[in-house]
Protein backbone atom coordinates (compact mmCIF):
# COMPACT_ATOMS: atom_id res chain seq x y z
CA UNK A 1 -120.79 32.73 159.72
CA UNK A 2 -117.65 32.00 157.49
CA UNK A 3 -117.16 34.08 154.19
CA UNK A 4 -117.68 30.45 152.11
CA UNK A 5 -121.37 29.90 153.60
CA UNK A 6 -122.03 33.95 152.79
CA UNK A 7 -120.90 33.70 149.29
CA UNK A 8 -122.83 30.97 149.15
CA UNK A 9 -126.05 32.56 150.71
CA UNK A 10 -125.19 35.45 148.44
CA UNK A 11 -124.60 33.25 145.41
CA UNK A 12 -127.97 31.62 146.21
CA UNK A 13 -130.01 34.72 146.65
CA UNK A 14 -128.70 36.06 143.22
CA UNK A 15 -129.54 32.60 141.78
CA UNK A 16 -133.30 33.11 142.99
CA UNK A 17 -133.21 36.85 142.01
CA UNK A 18 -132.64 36.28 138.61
CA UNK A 19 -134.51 32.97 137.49
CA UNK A 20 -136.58 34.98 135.34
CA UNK A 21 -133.85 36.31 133.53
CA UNK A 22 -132.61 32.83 133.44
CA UNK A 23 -135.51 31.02 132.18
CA UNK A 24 -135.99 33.85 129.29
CA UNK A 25 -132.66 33.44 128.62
CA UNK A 26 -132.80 29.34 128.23
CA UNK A 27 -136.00 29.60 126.57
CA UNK A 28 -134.27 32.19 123.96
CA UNK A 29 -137.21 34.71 124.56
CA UNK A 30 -137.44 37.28 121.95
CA UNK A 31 -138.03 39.99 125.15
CA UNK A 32 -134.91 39.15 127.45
CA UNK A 33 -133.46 42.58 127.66
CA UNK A 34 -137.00 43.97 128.79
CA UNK A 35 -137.28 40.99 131.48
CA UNK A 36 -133.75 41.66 133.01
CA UNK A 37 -134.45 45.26 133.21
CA UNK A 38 -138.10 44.09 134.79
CA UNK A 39 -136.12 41.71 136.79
CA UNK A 40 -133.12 43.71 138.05
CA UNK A 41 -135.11 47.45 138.47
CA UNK A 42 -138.48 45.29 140.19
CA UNK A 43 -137.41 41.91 141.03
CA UNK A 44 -137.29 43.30 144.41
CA UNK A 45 -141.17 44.01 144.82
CA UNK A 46 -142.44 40.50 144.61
CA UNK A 47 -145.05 41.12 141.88
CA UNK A 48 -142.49 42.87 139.48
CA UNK A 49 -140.26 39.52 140.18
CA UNK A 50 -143.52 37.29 139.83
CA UNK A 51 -144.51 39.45 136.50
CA UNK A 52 -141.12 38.75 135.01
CA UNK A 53 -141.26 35.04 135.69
CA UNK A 54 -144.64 34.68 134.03
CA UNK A 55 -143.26 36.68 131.33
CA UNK A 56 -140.55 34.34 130.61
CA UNK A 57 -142.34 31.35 130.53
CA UNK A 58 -145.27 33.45 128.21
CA UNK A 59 -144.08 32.20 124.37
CA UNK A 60 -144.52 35.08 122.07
CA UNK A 61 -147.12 34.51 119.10
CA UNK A 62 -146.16 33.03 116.39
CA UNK A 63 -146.15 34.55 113.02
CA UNK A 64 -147.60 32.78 110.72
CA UNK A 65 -145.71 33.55 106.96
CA UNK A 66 -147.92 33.20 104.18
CA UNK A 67 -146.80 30.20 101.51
CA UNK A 68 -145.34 32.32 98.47
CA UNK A 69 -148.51 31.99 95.91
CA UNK A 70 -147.74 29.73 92.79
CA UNK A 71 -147.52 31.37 90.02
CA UNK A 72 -150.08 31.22 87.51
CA UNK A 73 -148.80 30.65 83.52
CA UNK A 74 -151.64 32.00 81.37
CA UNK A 75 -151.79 30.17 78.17
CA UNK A 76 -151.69 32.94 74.69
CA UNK A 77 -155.23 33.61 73.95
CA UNK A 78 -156.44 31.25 71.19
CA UNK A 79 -157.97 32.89 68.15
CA UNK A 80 -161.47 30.92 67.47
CA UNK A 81 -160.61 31.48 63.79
CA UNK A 82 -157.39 29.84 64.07
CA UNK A 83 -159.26 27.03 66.15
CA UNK A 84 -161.56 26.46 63.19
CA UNK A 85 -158.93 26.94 60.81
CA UNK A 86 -157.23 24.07 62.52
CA UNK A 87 -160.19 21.59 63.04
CA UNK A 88 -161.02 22.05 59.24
CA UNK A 89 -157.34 20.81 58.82
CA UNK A 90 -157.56 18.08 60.70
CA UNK A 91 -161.04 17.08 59.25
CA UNK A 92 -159.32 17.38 55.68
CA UNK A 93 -156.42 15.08 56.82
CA UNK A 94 -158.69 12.17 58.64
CA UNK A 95 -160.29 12.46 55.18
CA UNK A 96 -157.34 11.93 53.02
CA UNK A 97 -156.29 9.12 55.25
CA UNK A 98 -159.59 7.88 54.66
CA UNK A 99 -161.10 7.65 58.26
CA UNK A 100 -163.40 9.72 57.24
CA UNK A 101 -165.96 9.52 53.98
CA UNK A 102 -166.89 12.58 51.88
CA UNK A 103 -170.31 12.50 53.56
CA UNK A 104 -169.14 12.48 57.26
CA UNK A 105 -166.61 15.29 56.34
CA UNK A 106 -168.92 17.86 54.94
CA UNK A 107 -171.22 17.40 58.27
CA UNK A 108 -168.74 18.18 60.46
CA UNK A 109 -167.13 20.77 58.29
CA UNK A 110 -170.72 22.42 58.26
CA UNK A 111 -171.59 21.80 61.99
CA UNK A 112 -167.86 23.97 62.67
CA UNK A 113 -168.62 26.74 60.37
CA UNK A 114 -172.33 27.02 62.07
């Protein structure tokens, strides 16, 4: 044989040897390292080199990251005094604008304060 077609055989066989390694390492495989040490220390028994290939082509889970939570704005507490206090007011100006009559007024001025 000449020394081309033997680094070629060579070149070949190395090729073959380390497709796992070369598939994980196209596929950007979060567990190269452990594949080429699977692949270089095992390749040589056929199911450490057949372990490593399914490995490579094996996606790793992914992780799911939870959507930040929206934050909640809690309005100030409203007083129910200062509620009343301001329906009364607003009663007392649709009456002096005179959407409202004396009658209607003192109705729902006695239906607020119960």
């Amino acid at each position: 044989m000449e020394t081309g077609s033997i680094l070629f055989a060579i070149g070949f066989s190395l090729a073959i040897y380390f497709i796992p390694t070369i598939i994980a390492s196209g596929r950007s495989h979060p567990n190269l390292v452990a594949i080429f040490v699977l692949n270089i220390f095992g390749g040589w028994t056929v199911i450490c080199w057949i372990a490593a290939l399914v490995w490579a082509f094996i996606s790793p889970p992914k992780v799911v990251t939870p959507a930040a939570p929206i934050p909640v704005t809690l309005s100030p507490a409203v007083d129910p005094v200062e509620l009343r206090i301001g329906q009364l007011e607003r009663l007392a100006r649709l009456r002096a604008e005179g959407a409202l009559t004396n009658e209607e007024y003192e109705t729902q001025k006695r239906s607020l304060l119960g």
